[in-house]
N, C-alpha and C. Protein backbone atom coordinates (compact mmCIF):
# COMPACT_ATOMS: atom_id res chain seq x y z
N UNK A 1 -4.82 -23.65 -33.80
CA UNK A 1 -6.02 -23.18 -33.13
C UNK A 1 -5.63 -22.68 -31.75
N UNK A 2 -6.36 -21.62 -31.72
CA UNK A 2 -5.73 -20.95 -30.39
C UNK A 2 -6.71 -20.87 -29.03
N UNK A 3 -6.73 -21.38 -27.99
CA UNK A 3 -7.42 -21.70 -26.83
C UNK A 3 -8.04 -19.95 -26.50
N UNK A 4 -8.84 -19.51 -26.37
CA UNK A 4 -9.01 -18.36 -25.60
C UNK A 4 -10.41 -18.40 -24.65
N UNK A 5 -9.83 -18.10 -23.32
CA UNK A 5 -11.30 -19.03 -22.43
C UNK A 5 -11.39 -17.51 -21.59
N UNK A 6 -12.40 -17.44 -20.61
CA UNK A 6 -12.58 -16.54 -19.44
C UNK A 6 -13.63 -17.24 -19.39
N UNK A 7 -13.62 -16.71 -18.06
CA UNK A 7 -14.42 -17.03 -16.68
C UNK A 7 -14.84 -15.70 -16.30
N UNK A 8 -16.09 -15.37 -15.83
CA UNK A 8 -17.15 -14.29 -15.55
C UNK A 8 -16.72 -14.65 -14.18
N UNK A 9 -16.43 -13.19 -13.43
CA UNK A 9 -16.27 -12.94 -12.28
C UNK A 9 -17.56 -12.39 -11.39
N UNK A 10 -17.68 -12.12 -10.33
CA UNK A 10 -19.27 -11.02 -9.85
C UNK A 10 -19.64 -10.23 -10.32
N UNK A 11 -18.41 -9.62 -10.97
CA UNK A 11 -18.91 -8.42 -11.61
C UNK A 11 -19.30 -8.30 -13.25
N UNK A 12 -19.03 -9.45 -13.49
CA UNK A 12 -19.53 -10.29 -14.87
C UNK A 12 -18.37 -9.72 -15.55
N UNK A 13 -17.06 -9.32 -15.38
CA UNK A 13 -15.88 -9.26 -16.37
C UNK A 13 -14.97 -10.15 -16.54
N UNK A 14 -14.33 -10.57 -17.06
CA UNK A 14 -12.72 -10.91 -17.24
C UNK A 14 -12.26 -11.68 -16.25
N UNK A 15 -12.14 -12.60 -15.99
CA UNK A 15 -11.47 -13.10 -14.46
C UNK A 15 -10.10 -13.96 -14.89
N UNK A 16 -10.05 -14.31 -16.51
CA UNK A 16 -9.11 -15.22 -16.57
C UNK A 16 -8.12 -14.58 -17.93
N UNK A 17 -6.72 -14.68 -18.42
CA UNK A 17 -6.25 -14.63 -19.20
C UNK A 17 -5.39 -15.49 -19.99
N UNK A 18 -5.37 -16.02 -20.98
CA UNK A 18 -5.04 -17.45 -21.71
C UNK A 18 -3.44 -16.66 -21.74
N UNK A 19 -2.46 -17.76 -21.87
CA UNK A 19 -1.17 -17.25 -21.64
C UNK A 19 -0.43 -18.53 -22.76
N UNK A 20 -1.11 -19.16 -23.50
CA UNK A 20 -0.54 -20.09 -23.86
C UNK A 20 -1.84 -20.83 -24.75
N UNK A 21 -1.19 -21.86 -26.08
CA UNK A 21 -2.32 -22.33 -26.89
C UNK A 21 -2.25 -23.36 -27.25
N UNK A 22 -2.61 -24.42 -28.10
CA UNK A 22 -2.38 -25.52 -28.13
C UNK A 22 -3.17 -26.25 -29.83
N UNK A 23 -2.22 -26.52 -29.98
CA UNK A 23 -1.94 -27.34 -31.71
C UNK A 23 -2.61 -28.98 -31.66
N UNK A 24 -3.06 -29.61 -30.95
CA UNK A 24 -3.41 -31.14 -31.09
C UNK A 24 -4.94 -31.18 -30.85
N UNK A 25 -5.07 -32.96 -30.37
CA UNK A 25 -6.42 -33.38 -29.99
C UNK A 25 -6.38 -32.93 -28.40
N UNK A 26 -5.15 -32.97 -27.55
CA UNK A 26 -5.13 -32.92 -26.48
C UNK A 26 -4.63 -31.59 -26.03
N UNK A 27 -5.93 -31.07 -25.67
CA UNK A 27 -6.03 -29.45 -24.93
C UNK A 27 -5.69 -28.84 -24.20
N UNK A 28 -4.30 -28.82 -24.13
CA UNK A 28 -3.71 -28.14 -22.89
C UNK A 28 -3.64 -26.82 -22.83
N UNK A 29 -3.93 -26.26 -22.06
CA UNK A 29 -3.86 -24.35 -21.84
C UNK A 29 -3.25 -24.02 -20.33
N UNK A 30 -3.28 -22.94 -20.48
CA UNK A 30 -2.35 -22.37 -19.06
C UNK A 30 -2.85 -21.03 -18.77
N UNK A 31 -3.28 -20.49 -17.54
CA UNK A 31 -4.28 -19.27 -16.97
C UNK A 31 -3.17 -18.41 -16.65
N UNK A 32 -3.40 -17.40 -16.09
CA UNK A 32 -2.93 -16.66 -15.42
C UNK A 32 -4.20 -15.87 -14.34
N UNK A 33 -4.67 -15.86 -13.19
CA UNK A 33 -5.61 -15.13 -12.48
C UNK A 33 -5.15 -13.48 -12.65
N UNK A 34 -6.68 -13.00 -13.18
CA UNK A 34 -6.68 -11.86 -13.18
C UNK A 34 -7.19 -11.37 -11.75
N UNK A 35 -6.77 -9.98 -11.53
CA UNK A 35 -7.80 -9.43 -10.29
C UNK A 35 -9.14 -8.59 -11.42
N UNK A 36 -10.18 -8.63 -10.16
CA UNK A 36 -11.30 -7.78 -10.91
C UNK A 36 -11.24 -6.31 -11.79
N UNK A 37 -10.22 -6.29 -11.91
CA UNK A 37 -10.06 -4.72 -12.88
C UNK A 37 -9.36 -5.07 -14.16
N UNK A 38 -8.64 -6.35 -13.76
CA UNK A 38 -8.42 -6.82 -15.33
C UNK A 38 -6.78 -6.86 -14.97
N UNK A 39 -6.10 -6.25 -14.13
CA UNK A 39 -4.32 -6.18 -13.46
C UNK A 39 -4.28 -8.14 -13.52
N UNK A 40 -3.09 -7.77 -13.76
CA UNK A 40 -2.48 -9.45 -13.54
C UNK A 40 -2.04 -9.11 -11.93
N UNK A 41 -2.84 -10.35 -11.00
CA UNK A 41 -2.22 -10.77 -10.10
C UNK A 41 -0.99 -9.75 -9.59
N UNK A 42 -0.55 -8.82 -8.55
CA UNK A 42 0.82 -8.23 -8.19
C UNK A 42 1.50 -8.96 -6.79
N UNK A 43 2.50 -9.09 -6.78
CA UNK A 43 3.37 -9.59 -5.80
C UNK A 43 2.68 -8.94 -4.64
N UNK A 44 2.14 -9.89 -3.42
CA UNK A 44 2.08 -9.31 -1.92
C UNK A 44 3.16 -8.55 -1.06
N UNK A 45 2.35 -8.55 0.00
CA UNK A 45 3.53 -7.42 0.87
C UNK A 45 3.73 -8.40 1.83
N UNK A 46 4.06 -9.86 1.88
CA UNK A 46 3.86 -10.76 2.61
C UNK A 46 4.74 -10.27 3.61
N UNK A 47 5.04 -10.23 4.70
CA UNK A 47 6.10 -10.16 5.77
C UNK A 47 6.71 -8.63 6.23
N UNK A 48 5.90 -7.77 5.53
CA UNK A 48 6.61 -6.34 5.29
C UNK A 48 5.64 -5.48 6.37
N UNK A 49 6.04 -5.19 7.44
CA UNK A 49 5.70 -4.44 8.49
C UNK A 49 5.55 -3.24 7.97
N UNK A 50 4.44 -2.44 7.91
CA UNK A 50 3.77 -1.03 7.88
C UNK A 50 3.25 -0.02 8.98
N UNK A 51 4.25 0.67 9.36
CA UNK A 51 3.56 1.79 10.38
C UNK A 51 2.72 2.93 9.86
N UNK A 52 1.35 2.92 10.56
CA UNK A 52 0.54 3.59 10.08
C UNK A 52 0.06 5.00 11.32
N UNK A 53 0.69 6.37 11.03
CA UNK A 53 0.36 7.44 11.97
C UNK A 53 -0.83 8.08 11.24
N UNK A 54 -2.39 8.16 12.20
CA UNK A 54 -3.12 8.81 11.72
C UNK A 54 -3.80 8.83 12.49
N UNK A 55 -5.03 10.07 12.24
CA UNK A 55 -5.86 9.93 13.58
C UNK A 55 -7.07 10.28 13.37
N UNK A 56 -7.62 10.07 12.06
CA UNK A 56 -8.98 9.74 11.33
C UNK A 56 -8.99 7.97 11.52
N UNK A 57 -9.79 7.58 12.39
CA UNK A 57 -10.27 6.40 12.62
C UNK A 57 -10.17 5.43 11.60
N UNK A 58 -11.41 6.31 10.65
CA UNK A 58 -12.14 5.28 9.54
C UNK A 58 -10.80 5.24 8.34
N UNK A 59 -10.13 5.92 8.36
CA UNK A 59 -9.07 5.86 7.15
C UNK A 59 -7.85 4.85 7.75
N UNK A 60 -7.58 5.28 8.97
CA UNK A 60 -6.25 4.54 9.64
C UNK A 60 -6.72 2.58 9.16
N UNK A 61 -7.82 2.16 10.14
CA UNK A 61 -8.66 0.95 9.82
C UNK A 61 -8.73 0.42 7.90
N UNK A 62 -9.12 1.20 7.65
CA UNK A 62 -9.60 1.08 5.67
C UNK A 62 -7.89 0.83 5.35
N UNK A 63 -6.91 1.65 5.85
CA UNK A 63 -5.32 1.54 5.66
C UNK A 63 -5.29 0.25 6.03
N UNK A 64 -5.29 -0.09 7.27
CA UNK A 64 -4.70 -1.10 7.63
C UNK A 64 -5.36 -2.70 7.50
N UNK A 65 -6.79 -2.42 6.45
CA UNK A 65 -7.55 -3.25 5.91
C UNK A 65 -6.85 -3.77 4.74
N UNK A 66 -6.91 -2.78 4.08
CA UNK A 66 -6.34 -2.92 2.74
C UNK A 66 -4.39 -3.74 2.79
N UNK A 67 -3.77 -3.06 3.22
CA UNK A 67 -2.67 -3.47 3.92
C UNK A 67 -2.63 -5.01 3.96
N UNK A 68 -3.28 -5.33 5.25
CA UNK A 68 -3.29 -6.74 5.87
C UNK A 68 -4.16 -7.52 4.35
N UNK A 69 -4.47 -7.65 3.72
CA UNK A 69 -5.02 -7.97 2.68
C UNK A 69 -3.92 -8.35 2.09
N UNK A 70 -3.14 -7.68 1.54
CA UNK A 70 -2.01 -7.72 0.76
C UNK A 70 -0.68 -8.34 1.00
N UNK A 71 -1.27 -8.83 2.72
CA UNK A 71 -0.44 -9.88 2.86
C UNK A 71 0.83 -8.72 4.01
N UNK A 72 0.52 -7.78 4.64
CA UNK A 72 1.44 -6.73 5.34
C UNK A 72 0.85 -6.66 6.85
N UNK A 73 2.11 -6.97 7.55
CA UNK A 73 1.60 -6.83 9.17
C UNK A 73 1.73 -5.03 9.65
N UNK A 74 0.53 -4.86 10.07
CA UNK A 74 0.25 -3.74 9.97
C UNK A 74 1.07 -2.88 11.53
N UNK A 75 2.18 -2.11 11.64
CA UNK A 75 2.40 -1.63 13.18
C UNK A 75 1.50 -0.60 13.53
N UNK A 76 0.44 -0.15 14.14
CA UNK A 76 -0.49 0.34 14.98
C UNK A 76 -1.88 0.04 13.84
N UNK A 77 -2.47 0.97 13.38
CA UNK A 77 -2.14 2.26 13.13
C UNK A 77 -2.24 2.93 14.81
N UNK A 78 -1.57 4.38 14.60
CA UNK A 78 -1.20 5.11 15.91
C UNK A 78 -1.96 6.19 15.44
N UNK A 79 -2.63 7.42 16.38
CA UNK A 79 -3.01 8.14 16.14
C UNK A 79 -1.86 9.76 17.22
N UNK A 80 -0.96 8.96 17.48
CA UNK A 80 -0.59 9.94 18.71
C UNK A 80 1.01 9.70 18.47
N UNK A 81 1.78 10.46 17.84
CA UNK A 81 3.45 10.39 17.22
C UNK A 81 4.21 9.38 18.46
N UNK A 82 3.77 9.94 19.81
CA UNK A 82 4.76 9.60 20.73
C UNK A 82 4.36 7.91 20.72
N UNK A 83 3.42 7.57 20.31
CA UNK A 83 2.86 5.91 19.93
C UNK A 83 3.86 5.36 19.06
N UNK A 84 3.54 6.21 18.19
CA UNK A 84 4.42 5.47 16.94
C UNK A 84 6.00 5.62 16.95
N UNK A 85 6.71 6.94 17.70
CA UNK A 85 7.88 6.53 18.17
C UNK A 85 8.54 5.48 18.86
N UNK A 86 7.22 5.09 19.27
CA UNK A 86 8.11 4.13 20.43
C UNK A 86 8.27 2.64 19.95
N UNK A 87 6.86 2.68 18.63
CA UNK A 87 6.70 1.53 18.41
C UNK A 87 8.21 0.73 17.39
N UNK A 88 8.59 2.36 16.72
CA UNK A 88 9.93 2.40 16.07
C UNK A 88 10.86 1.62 16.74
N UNK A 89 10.85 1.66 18.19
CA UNK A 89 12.19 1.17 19.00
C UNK A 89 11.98 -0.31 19.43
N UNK A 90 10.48 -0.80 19.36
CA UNK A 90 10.21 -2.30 19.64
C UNK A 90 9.91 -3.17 18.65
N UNK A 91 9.88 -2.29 17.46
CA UNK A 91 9.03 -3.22 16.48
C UNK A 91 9.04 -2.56 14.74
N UNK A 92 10.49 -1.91 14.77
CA UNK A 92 10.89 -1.43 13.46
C UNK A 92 10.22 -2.12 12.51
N UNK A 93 9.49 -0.94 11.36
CA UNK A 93 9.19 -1.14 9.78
C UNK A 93 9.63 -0.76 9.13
N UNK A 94 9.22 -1.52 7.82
CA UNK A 94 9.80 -1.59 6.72
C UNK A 94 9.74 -0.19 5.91
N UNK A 95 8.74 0.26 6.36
CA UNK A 95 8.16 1.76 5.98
C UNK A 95 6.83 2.15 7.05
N UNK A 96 6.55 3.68 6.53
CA UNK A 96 5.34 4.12 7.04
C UNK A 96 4.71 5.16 6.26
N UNK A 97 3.27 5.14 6.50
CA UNK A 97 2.52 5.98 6.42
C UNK A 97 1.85 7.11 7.13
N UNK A 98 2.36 8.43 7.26
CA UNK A 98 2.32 9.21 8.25
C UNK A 98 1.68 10.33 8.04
N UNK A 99 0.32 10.71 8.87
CA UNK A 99 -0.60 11.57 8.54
C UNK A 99 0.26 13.05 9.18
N UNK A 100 0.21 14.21 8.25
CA UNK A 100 0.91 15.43 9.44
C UNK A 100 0.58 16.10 10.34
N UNK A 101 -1.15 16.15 10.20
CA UNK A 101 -1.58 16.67 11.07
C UNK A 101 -2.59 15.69 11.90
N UNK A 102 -2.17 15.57 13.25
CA UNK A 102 -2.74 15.08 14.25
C UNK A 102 -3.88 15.61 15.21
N UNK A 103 -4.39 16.50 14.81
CA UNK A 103 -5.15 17.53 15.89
C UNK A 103 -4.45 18.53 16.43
N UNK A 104 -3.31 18.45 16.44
CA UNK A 104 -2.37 19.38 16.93
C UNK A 104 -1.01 20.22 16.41
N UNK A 105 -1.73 20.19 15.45
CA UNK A 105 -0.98 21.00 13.96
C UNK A 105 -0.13 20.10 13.43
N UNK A 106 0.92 20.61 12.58
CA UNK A 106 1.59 20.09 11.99
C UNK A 106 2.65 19.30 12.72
N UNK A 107 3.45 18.14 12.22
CA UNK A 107 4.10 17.60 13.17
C UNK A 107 5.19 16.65 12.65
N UNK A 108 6.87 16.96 12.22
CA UNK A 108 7.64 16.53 11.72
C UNK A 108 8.37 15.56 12.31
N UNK A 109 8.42 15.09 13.63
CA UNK A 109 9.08 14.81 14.42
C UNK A 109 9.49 13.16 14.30
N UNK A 110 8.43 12.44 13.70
CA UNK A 110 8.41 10.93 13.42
C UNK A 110 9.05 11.11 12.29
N UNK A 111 8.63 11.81 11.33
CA UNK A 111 9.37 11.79 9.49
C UNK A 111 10.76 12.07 9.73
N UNK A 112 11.00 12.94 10.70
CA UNK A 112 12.78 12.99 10.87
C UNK A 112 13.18 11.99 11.90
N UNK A 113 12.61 11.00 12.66
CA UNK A 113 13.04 9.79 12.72
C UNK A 113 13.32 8.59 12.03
N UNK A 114 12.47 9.10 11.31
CA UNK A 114 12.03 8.08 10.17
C UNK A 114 13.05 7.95 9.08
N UNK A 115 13.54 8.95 9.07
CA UNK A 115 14.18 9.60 7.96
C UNK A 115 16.10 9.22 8.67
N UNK A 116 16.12 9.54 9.71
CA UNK A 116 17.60 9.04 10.47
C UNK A 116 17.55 7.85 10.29
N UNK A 117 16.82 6.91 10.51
CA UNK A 117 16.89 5.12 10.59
C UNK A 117 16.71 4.50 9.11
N UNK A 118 16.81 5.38 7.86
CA UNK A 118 16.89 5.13 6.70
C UNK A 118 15.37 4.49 6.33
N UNK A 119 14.26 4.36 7.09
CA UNK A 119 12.70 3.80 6.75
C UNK A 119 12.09 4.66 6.12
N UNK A 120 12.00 3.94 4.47
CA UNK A 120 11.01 4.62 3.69
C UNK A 120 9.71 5.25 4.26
N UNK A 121 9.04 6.04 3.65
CA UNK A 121 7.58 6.91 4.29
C UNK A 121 7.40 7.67 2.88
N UNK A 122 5.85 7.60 3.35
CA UNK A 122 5.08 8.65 2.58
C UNK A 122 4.27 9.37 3.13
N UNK A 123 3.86 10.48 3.33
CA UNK A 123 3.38 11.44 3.72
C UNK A 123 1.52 11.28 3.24
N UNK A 124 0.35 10.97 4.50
CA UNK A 124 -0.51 10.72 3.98
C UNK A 124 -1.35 11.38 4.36
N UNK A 125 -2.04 13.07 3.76
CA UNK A 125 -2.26 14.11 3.96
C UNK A 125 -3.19 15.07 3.13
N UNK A 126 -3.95 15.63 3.52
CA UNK A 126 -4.52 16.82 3.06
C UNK A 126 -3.89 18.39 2.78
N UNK A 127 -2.83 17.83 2.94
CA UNK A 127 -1.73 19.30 2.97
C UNK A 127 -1.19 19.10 1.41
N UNK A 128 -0.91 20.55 0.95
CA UNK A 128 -0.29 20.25 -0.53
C UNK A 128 1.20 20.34 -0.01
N UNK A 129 1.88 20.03 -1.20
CA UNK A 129 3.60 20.01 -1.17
C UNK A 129 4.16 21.18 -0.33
N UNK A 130 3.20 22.68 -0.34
CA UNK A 130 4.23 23.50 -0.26
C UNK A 130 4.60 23.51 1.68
N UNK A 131 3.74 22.35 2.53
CA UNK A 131 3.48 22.45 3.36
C UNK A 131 4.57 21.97 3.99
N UNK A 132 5.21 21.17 3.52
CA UNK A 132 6.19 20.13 3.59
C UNK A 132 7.75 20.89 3.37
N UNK A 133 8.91 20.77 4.20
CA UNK A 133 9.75 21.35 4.60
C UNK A 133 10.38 20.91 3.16
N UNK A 134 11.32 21.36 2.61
CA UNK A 134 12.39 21.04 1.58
C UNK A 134 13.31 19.77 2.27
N UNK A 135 13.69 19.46 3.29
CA UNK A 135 14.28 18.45 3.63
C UNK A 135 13.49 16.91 3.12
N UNK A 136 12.08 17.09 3.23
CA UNK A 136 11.39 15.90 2.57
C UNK A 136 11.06 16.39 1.24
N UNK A 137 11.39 16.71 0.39
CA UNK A 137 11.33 17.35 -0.74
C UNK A 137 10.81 16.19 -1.75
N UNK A 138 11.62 14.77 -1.65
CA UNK A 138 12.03 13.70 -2.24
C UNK A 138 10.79 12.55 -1.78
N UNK A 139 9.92 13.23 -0.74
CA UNK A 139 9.15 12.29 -0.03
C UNK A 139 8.26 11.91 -0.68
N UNK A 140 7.45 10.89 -0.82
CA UNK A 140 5.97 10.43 -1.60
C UNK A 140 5.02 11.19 -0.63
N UNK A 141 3.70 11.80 -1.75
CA UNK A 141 3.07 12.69 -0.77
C UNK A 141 2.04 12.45 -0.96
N UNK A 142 0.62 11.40 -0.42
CA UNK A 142 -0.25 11.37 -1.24
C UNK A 142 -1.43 11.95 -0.52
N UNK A 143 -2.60 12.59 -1.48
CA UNK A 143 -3.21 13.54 -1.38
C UNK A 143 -5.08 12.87 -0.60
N UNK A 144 -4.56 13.69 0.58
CA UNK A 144 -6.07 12.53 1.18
C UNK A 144 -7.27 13.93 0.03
N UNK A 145 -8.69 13.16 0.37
CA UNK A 145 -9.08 11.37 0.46
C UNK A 145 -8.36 10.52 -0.80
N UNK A 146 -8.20 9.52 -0.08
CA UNK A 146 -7.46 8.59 -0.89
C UNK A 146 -7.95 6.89 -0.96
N UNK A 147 -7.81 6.49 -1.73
CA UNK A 147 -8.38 4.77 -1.85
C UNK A 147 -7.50 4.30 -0.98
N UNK A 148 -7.65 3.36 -0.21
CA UNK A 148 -6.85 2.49 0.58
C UNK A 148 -5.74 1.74 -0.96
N UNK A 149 -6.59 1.17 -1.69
CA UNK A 149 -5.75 0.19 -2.87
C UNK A 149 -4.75 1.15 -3.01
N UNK A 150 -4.66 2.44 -3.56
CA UNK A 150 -4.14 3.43 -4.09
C UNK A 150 -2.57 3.35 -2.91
N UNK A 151 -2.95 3.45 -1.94
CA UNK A 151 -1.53 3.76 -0.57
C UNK A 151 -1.13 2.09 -0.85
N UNK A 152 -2.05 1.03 -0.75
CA UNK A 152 -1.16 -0.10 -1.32
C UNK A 152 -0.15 -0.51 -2.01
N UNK A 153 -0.46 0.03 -3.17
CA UNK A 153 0.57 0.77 -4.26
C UNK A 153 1.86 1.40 -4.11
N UNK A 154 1.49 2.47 -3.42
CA UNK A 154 2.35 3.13 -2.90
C UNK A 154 3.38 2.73 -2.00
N UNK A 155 3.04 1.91 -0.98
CA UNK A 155 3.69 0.96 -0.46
C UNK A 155 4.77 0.05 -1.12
N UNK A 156 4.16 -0.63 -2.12
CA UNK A 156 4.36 -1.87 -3.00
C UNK A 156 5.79 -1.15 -3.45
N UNK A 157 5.83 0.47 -3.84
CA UNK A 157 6.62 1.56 -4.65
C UNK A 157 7.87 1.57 -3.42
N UNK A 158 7.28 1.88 -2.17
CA UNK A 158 8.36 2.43 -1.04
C UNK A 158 9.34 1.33 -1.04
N UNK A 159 8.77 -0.01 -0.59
CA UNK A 159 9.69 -1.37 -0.57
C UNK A 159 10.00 -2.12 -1.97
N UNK A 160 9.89 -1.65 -3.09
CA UNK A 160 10.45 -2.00 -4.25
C UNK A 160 9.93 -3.29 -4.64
N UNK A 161 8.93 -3.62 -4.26
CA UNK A 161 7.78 -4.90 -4.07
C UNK A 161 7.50 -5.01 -5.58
């Protein structure tokens, strides 16, 4: 006989998955926590510093919401390159997320820092590929508007999490 249980979450789905069953009088089973979409549980970003260049308010914040959630100390977010350069020299990450345009056009100058000190990045932008020099060719490019969960991910991808 095989145990199969769930638990109704808020959203009245799936919250639990049976991982194991049990043959006697004495009922032993074993869970695994689902998240609300039905994903098994994914490894946090516990300890993994994220620099965040952007200079849409509400997205930088929602970034660095989502982020710190996941267990990631967030470095700024910065909205101003020469911020986030500097923050490079006091307080190196593990990676970043770097918007290209700042108000003041396009702006490569952190990604080829970024890119000398060997720190993963992804490019987090309204610009398509062709905008992007061939030297970052290889870069993750993701396409604003974007879910905060979604750059989580992405993250999770940069540091091999």
């Amino acid at each position: 006989m095989s145990l199969r249980a769930t638990a109704a979450s808020n959203s009245g789905r799936a919250g639990w998955q049976p991982v194991s069953s049990f043959r006697s009088s004495t009922a032993r089973a074993s869970f695994r926590l689902m998240q609300e979409d039905g994903n098994m549980e994914k490894p946090t970003l516990q300890n993994a510093r994220i620099l965040i260049l952007e200079d849409d308010y509400y997205l930088a914040t929602d970034l660095q919401a989502a982020l710190e959630a996941a267990g990631a100390q967030v470095v700024g977010p910065f909205a101003d390159p020469a911020d986030a350069a500097h923050a490079l020299k006091s307080n190196a990450p593990n990676c970043a997320l770097v918007d290209l345009n700042l108000g003041r056009g396009i702006d490569f100058e952190l990604p080829q820092e970024l890119a000398r000190q060997s720190i993963p990045f992804a490019f987090v932008t309204g610009y398509d590929r062709d905008a992007i020099p061939d030297t970052f060719a290889g870069t993750a490019r993701v396409e604003k508007p974007v879910a905060p969960q979604k750059v989580v991910e992405i993250v999770r991808l940069l540091l091999a999490v």
